[in-house]
N, C-alpha and C. Protein backbone atom coordinates (compact mmCIF):
# COMPACT_ATOMS: atom_id res chain seq x y z
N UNK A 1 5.53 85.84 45.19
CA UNK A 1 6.55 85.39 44.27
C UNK A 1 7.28 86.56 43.60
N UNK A 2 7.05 87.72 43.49
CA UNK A 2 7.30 88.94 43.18
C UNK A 2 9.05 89.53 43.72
N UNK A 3 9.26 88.55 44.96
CA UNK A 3 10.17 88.67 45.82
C UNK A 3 11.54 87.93 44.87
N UNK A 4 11.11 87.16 44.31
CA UNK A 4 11.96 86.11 43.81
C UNK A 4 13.07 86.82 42.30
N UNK A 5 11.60 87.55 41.55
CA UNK A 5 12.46 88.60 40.69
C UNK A 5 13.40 89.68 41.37
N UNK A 6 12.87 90.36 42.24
CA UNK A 6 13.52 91.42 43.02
C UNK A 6 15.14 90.93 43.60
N UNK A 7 15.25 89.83 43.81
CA UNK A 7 16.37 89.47 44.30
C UNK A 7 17.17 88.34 44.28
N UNK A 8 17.47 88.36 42.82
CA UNK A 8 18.13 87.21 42.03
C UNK A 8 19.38 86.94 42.82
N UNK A 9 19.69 87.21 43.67
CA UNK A 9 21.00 86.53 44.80
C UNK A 9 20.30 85.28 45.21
N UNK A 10 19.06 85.91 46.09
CA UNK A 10 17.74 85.50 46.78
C UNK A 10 17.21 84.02 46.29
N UNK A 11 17.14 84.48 45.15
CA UNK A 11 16.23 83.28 43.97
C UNK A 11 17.37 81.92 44.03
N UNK A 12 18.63 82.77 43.63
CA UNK A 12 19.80 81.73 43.64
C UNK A 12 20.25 80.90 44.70
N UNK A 13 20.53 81.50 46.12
CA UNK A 13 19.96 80.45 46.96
C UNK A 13 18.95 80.18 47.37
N UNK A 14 17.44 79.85 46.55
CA UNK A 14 16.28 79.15 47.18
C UNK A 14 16.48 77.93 45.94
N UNK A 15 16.87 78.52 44.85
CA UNK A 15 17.16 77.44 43.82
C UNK A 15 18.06 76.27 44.38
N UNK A 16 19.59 76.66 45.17
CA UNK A 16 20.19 75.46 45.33
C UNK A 16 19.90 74.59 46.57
N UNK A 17 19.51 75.83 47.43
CA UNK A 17 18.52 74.73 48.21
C UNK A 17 17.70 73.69 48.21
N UNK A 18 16.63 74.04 47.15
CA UNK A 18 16.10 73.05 46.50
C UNK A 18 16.56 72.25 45.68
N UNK A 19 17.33 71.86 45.09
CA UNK A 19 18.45 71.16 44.42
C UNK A 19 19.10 70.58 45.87
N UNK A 20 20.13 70.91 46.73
CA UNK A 20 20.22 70.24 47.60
C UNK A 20 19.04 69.14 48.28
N UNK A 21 18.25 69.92 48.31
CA UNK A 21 17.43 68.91 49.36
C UNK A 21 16.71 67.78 48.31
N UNK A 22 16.92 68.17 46.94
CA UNK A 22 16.30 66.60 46.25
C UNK A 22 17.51 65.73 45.92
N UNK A 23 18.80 66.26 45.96
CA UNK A 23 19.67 65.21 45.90
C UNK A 23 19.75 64.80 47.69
N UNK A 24 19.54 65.12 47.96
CA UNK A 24 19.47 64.23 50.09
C UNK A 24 18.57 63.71 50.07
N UNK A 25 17.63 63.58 49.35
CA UNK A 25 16.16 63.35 49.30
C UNK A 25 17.07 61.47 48.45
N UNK A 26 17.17 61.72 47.24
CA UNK A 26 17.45 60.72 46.78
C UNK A 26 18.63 60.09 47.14
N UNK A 27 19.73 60.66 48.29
CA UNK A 27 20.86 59.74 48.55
C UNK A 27 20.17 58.88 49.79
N UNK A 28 19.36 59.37 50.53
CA UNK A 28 18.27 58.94 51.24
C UNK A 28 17.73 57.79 51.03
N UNK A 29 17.05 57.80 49.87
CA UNK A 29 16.53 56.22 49.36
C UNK A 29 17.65 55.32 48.78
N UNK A 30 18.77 55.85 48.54
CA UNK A 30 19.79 54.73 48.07
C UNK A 30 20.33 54.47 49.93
N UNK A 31 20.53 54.92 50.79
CA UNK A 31 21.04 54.31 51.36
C UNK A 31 20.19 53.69 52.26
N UNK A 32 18.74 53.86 52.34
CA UNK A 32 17.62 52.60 52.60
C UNK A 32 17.54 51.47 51.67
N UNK A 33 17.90 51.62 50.69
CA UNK A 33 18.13 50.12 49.69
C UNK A 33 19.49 49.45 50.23
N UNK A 34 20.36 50.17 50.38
CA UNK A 34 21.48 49.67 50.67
C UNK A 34 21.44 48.57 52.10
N UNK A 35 21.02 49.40 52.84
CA UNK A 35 20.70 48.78 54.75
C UNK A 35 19.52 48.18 54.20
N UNK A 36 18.96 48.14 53.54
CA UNK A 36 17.70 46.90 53.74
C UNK A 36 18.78 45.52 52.84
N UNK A 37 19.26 46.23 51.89
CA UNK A 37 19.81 44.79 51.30
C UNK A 37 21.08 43.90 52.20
N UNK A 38 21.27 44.95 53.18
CA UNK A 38 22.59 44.67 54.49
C UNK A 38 21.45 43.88 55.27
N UNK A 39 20.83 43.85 55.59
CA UNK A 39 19.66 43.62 56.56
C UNK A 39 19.28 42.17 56.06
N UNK A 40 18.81 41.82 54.88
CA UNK A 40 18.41 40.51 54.03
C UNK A 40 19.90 39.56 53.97
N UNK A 41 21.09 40.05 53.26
CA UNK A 41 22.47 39.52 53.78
C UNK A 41 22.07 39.14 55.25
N UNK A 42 21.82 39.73 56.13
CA UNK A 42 22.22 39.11 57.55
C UNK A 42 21.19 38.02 58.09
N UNK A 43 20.61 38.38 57.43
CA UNK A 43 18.89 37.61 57.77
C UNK A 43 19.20 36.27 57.24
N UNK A 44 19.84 36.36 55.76
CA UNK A 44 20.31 34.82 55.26
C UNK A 44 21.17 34.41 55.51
N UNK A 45 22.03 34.79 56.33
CA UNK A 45 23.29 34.25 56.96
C UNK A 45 22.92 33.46 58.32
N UNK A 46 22.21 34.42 58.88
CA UNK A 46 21.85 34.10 60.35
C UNK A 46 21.03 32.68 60.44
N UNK A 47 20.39 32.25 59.22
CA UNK A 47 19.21 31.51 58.59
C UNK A 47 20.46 30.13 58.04
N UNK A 48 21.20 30.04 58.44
CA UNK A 48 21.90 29.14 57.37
C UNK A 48 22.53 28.50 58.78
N UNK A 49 22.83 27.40 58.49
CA UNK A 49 23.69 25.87 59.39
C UNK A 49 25.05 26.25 59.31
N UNK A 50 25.63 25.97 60.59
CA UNK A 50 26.67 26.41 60.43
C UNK A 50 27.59 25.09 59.90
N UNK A 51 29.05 25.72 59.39
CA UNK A 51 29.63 24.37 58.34
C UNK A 51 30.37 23.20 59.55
N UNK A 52 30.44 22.27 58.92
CA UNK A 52 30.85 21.55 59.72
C UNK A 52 32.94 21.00 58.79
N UNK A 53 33.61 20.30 59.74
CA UNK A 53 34.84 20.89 59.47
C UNK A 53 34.37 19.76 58.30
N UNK A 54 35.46 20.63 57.00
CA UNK A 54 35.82 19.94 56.02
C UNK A 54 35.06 20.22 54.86
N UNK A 55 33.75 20.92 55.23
CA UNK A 55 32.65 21.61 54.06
C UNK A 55 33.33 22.74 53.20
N UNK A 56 32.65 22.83 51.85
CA UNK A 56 33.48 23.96 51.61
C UNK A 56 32.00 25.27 51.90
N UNK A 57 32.68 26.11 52.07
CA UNK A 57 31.84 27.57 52.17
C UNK A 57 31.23 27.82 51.14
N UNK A 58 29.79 28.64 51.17
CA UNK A 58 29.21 29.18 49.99
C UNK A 58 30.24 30.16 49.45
N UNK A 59 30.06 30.57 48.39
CA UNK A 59 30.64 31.48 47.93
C UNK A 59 30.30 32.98 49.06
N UNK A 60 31.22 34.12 48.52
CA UNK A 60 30.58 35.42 49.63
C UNK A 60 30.44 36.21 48.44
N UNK A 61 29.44 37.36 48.93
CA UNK A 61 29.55 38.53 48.30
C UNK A 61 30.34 39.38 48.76
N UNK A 62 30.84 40.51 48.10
CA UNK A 62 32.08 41.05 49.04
C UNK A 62 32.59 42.59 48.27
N UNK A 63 32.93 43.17 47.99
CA UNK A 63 33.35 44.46 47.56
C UNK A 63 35.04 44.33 47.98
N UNK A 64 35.64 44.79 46.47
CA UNK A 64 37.26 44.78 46.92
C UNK A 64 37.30 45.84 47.58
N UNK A 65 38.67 46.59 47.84
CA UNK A 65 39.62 47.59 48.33
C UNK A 65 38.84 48.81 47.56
N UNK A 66 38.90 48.73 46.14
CA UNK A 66 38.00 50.14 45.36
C UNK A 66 36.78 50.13 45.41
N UNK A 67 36.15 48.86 45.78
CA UNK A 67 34.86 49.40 46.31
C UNK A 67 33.89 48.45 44.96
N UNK A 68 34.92 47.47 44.36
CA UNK A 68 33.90 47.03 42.89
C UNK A 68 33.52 45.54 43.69
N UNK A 69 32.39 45.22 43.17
CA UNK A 69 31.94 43.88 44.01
C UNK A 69 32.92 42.62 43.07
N UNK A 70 32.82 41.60 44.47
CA UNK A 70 33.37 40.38 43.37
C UNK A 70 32.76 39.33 44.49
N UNK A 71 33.19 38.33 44.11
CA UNK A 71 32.64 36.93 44.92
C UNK A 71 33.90 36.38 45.40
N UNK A 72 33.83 35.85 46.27
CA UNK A 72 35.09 34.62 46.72
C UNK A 72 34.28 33.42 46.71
N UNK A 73 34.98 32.56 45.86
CA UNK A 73 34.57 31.02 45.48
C UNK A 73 35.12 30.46 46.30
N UNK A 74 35.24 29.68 46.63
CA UNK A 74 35.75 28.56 47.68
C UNK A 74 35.61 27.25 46.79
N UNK A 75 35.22 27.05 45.60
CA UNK A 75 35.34 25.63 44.93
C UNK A 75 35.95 25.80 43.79
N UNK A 76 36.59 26.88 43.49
CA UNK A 76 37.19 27.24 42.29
C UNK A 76 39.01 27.09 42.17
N UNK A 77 38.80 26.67 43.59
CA UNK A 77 40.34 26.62 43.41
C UNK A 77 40.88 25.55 44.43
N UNK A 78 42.02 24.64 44.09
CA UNK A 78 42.47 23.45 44.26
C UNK A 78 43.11 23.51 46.13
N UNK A 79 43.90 24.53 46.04
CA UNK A 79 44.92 25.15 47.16
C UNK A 79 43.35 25.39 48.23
N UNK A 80 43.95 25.08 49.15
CA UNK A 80 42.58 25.28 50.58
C UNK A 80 43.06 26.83 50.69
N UNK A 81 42.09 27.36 50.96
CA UNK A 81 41.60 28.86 51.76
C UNK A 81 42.09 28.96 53.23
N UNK A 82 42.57 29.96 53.51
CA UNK A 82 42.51 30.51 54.68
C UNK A 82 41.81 31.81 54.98
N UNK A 83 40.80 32.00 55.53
CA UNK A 83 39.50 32.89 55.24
C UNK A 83 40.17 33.49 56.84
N UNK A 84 40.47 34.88 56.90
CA UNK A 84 40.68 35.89 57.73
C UNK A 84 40.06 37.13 57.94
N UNK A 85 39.29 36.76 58.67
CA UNK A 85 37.90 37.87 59.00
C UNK A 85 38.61 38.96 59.97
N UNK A 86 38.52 40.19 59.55
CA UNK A 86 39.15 41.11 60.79
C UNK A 86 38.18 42.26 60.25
N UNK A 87 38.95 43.23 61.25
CA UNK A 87 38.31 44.87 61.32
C UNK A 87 39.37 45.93 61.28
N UNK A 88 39.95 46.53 60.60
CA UNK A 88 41.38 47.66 60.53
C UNK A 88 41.40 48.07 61.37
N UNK A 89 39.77 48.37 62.28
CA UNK A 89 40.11 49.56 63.34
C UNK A 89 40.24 48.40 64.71
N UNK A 90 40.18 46.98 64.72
CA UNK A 90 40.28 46.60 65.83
C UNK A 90 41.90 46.20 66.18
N UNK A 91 42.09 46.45 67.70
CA UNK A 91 43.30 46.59 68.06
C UNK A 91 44.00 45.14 67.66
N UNK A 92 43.07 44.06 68.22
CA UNK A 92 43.86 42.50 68.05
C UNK A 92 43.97 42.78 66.45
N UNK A 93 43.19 42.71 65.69
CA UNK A 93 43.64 42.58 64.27
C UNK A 93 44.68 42.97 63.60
N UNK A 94 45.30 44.61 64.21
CA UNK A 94 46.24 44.74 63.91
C UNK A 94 47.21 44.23 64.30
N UNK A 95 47.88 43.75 65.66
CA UNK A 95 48.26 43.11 67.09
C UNK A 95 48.05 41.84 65.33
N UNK A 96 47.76 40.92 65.27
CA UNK A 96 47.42 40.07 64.43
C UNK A 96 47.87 39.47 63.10
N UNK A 97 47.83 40.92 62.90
CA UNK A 97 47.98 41.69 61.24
C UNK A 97 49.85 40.71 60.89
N UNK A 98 50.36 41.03 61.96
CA UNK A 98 52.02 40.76 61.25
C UNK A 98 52.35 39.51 61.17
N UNK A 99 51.20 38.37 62.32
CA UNK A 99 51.41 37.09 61.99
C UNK A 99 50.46 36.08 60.71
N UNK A 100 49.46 36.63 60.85
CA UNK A 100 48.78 36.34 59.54
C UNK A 100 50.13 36.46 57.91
N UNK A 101 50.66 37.81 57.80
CA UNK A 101 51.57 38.12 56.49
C UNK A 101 52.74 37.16 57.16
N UNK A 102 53.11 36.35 58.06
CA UNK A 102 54.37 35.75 58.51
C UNK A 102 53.91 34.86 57.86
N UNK A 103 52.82 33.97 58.30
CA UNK A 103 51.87 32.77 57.85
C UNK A 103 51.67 32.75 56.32
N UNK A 104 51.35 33.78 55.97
CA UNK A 104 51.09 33.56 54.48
C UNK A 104 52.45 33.61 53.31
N UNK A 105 52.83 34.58 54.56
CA UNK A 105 54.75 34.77 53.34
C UNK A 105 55.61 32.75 53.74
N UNK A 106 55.12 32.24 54.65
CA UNK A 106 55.54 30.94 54.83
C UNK A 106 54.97 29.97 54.53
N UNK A 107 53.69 30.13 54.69
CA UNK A 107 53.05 28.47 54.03
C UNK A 107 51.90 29.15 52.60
N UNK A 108 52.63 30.40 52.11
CA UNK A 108 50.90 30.72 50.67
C UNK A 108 51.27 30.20 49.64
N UNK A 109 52.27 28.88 49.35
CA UNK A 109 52.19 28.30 48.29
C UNK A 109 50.99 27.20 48.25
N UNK A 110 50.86 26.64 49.64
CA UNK A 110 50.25 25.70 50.09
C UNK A 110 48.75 25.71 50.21
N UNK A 111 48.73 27.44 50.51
CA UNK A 111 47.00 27.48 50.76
C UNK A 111 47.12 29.04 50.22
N UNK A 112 45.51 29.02 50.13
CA UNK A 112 45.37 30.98 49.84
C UNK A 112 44.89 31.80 50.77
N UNK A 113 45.60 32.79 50.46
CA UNK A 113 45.01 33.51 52.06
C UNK A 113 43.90 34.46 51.44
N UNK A 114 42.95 34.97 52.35
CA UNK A 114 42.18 35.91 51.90
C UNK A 114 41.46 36.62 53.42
N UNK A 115 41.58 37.58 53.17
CA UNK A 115 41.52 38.62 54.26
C UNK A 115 40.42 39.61 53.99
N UNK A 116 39.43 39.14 54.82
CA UNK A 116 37.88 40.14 54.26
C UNK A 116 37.66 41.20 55.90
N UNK A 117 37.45 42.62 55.54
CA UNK A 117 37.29 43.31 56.90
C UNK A 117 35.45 43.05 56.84
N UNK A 118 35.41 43.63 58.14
CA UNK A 118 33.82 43.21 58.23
C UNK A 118 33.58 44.84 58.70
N UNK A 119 34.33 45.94 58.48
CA UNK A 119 34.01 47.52 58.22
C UNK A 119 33.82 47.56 56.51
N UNK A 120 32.47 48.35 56.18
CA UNK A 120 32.66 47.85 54.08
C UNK A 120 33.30 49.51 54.23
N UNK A 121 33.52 50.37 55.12
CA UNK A 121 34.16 51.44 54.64
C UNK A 121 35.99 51.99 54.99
N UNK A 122 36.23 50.55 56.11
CA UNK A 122 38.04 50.55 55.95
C UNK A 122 38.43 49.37 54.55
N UNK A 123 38.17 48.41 54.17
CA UNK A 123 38.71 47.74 53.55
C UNK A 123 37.94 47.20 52.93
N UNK A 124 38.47 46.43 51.98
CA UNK A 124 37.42 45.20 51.12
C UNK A 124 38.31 43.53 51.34
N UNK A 125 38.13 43.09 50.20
CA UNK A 125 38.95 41.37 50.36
C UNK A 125 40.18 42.31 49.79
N UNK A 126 41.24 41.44 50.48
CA UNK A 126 42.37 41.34 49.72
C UNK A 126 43.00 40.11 49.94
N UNK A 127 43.47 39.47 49.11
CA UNK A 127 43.90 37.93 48.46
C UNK A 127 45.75 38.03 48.83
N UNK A 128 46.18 36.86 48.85
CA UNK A 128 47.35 36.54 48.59
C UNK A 128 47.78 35.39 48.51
């Protein structure tokens, strides 16, 4: 340990090293909480009947655009849903993308649109 006084450059990177490796250490266990709680989501989804026409949907869990969680209700509101499941990076979706905003700029007095990606790191819900 004698080494450590001698060469306070030395000391300074074994210090942030160690500092690095306990913050990886702990982003580590947040993102095993995270995929296990992704994992239980899928497990209770997969576990559930599928709807039959005319049911309304459970509510979802969901993360907006910034990343803050919110729910989409499906019984909270009078106007029927139009629930649009896509992916930013998939080609049809975009290919997609201009008739969905045709649809909604023409009939969204009538119904609500809501557009959830199923990437949680291109998009979140966005409503209209």
């Amino acid at each position: 340990m004698q080494w450590l006084t001698r060469m306070p450059g030395q000391r300074a990177s074994l210090m942030l090293l160690l500092v690095s490796a306990a913050v990886n250490f702990l982003l580590l266990g947040m993102v095993h909480r995270v995929r296990g709680q992704q994992l239980r989501n899928a497990a209770a989804v997969a576990g559930r009947q599928s709807l039959k026409i005319g049911e309304t949907a459970p509510p979802l869990l969901a993360r907006d655009a910034a990343g803050i969680p919110l729910t989409v209700d499906f019984t909270g509101s009078r106007t029927p849903t139009v629930l649009y499941i896509l992916s930013p990076t998939c080609g049809w979706c975009q290919v997609n993308k201009a008739n969905v905003n045709l649809l909604a700029s023409n009939i969204g007095a009538k119904y609500r649109f809501v557009g959830i990606s199923i990437r949680e790191d291109d998009c979140g819900v966005c409503t209209a």
